[in-house]
C-alpha atoms as a PDB file:
ATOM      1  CA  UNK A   1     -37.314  41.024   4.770  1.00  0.00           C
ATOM      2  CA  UNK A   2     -33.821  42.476   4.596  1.00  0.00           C
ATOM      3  CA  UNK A   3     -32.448  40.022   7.153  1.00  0.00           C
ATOM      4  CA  UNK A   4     -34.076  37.233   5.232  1.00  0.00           C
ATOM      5  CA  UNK A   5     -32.285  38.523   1.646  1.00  0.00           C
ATOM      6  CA  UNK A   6     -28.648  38.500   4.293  1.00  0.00           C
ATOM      7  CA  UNK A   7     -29.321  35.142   5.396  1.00  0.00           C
ATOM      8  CA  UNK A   8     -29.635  33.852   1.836  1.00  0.00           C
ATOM      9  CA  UNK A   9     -26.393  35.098   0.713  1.00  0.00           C
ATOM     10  CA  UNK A  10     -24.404  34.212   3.875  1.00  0.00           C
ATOM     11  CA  UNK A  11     -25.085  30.841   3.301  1.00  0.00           C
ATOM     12  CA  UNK A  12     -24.861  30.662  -0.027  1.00  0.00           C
ATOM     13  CA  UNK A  13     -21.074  32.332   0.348  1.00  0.00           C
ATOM     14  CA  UNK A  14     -20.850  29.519   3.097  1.00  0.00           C
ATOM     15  CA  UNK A  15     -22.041  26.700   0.229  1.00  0.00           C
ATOM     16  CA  UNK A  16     -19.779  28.210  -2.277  1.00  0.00           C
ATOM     17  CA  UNK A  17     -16.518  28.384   0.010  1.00  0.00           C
ATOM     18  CA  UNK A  18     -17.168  25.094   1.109  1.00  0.00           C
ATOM     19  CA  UNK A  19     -17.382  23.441  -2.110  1.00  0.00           C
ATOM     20  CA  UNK A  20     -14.673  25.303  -3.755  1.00  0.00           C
ATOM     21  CA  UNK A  21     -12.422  23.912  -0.670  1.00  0.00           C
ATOM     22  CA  UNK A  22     -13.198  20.765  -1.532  1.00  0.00           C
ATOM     23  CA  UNK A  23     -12.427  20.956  -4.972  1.00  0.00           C
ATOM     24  CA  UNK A  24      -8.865  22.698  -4.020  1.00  0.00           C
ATOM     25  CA  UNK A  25      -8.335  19.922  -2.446  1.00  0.00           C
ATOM     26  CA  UNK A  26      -9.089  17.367  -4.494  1.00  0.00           C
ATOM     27  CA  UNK A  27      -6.902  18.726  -6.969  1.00  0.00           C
ATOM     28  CA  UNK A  28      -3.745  18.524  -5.042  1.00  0.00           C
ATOM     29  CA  UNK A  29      -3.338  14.659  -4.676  1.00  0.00           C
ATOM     30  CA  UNK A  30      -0.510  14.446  -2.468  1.00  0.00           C
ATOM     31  CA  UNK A  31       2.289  12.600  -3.736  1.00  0.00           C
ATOM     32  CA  UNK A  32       2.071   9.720  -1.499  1.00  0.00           C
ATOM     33  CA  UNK A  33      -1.297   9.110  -2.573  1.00  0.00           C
ATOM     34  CA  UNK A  34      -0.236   8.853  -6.209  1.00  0.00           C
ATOM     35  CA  UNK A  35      -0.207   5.655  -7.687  1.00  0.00           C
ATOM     36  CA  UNK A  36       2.433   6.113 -10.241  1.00  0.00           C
ATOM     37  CA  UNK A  37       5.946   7.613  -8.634  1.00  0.00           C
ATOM     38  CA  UNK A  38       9.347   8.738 -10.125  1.00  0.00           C
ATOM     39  CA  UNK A  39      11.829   8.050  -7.439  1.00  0.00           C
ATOM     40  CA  UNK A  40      15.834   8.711  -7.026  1.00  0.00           C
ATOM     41  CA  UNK A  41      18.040   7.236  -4.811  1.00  0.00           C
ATOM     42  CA  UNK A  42      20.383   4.203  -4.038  1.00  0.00           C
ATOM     43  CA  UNK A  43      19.631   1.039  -5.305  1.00  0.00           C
ATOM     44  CA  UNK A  44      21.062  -1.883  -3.498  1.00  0.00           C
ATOM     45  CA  UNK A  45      20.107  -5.657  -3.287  1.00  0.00           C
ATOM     46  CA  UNK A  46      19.678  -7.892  -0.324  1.00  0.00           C
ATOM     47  CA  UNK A  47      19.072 -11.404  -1.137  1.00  0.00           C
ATOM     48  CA  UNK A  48      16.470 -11.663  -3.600  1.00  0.00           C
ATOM     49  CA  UNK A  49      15.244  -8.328  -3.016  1.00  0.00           C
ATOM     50  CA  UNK A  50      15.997  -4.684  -4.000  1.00  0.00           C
ATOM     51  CA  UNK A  51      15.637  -1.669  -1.666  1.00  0.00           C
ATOM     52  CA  UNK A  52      15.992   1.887  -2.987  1.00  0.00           C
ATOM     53  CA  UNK A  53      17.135   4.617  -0.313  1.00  0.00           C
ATOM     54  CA  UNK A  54      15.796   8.538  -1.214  1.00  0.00           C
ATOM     55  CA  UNK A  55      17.829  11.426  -0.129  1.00  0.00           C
ATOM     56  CA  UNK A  56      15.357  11.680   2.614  1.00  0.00           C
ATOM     57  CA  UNK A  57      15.896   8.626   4.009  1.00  0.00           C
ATOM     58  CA  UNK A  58      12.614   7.410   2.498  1.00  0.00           C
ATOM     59  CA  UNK A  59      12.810   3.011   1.573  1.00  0.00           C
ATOM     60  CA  UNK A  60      11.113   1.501  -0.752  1.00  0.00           C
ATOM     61  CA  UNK A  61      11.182  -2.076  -1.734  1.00  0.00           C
ATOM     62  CA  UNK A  62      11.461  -2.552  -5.703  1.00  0.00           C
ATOM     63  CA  UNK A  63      10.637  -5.452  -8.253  1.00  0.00           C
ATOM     64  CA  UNK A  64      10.541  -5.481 -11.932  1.00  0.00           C
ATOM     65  CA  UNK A  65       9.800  -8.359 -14.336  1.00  0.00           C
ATOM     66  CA  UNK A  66      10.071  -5.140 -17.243  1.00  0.00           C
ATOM     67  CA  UNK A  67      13.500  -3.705 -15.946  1.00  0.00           C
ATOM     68  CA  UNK A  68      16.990  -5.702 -15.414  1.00  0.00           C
ATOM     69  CA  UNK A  69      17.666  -4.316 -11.793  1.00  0.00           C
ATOM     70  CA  UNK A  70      20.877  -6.102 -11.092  1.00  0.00           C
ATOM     71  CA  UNK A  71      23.048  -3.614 -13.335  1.00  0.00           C
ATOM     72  CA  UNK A  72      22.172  -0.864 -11.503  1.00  0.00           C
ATOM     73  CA  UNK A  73      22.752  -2.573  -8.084  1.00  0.00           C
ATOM     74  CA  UNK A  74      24.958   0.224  -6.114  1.00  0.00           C
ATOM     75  CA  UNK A  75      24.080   3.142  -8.292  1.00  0.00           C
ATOM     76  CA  UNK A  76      22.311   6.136  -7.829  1.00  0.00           C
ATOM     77  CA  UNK A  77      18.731   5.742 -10.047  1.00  0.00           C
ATOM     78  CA  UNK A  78      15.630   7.441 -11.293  1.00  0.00           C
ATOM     79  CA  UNK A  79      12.891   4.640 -11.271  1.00  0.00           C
ATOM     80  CA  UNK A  80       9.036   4.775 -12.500  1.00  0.00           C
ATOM     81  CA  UNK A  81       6.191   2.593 -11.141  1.00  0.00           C
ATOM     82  CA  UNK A  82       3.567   1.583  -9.744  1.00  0.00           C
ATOM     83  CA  UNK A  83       2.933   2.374  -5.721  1.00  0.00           C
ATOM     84  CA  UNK A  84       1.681  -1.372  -4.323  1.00  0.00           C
ATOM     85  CA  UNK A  85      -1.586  -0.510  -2.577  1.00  0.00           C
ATOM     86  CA  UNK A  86      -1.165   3.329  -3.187  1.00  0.00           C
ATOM     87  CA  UNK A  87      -4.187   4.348  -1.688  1.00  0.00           C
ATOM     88  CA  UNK A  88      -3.070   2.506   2.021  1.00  0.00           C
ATOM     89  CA  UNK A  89       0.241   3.811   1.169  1.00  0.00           C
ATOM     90  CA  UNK A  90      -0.884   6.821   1.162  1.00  0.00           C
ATOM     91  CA  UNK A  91      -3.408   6.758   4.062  1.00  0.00           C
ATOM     92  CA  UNK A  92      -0.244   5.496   5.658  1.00  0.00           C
ATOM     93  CA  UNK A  93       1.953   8.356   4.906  1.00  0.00           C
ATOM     94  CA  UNK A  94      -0.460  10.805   6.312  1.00  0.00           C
ATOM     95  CA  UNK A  95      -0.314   9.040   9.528  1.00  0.00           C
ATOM     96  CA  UNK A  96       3.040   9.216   9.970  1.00  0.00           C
ATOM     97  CA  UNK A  97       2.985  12.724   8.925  1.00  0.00           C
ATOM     98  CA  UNK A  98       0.561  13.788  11.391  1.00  0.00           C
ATOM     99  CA  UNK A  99       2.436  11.656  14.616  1.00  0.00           C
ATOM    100  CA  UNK A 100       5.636  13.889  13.439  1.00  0.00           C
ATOM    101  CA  UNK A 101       3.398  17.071  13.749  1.00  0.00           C
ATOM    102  CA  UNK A 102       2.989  16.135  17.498  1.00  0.00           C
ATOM    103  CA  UNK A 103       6.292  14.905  17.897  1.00  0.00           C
ATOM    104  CA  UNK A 104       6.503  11.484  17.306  1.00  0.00           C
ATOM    105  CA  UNK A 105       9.371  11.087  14.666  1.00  0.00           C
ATOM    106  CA  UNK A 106      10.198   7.499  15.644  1.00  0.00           C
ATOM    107  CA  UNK A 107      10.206   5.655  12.144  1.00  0.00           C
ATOM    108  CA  UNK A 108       8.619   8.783  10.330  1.00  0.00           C
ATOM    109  CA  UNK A 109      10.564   8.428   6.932  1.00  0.00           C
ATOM    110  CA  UNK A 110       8.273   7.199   3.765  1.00  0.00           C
ATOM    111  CA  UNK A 111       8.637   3.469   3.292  1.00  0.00           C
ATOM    112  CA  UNK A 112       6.750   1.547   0.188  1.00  0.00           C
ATOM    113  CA  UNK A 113       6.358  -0.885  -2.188  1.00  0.00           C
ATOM    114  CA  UNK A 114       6.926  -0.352  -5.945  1.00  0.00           C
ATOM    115  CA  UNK A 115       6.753  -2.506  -9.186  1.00  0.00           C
ATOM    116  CA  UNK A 116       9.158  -0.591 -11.427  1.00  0.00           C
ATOM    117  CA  UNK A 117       8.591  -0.008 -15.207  1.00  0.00           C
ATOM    118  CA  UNK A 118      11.329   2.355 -16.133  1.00  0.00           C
ATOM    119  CA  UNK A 119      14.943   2.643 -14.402  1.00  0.00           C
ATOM    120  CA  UNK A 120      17.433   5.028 -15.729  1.00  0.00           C
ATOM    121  CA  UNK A 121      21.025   5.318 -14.038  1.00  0.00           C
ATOM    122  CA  UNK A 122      22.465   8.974 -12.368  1.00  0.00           C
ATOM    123  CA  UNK A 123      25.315   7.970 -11.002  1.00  0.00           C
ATOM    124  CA  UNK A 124      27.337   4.782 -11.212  1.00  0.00           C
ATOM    125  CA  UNK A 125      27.587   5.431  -7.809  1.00  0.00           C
ATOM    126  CA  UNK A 126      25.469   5.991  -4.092  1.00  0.00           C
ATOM    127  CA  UNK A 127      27.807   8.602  -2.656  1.00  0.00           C
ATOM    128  CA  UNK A 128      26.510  12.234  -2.748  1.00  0.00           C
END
């Protein structure tokens, strides 16, 4: 009867961890998985489009039909959107992050999409 009453509460402690694991993680939507992102780097246009460049090396290619882009072409900017496709982006993102666990950094920096609604200027400049 004892062992039966030990049972019980090992798997309930094993039902319990598990589900507050999942909640843990739940909570702590990575950032690549986000669909709205605040982003600072170097904007700069090639043709038609705009790329931004992160600190980290991270590219993103930017549009706005909200935001005049053009004036802030060779500065250093703080831009707002929305991630195109975030949950791919994401699923994405985690790839690459596990390939440069097991040492496959070929390509590994972030690289996305974004429609941006706000764009505000740090540095009339790209230099560091």
């Amino acid at each position: 009867m004892n062992i039966n009453k030990v049972a019980v509460w090992i798997a309930a402690v094993a039902v319990f961890s598990s589900a507050a694991g999942t909640a843990r993680a739940q909570e702590e939507k990575k950032t690549t998985h986000q669909k709205v992102r605040t982003l600072t780097g170097c904007l700069q246009k090639d043709g038609d489009d705009y790329n931004l460049t992160t600190k980290s090396g991270g590219t993103w290619e930017v549009k706005s039909d909200a935001v005049k882009l053009a004036p802030h072409v060779g500065h250093t900017v703080t831009v707002t959107g929305v991630v195109s496709n975030a949950a791919m982006h994401g699923a994405k993102e985690d790839v690459k992050g596990e390939a440069k666990e097991h040492g496959v950094a070929k390509n590994s920096t972030e690289h996305g999409h974004m429609t941006v609604t706000n764009a505000k200027m740090v540095s009339d400049s790209c230099s560091n």
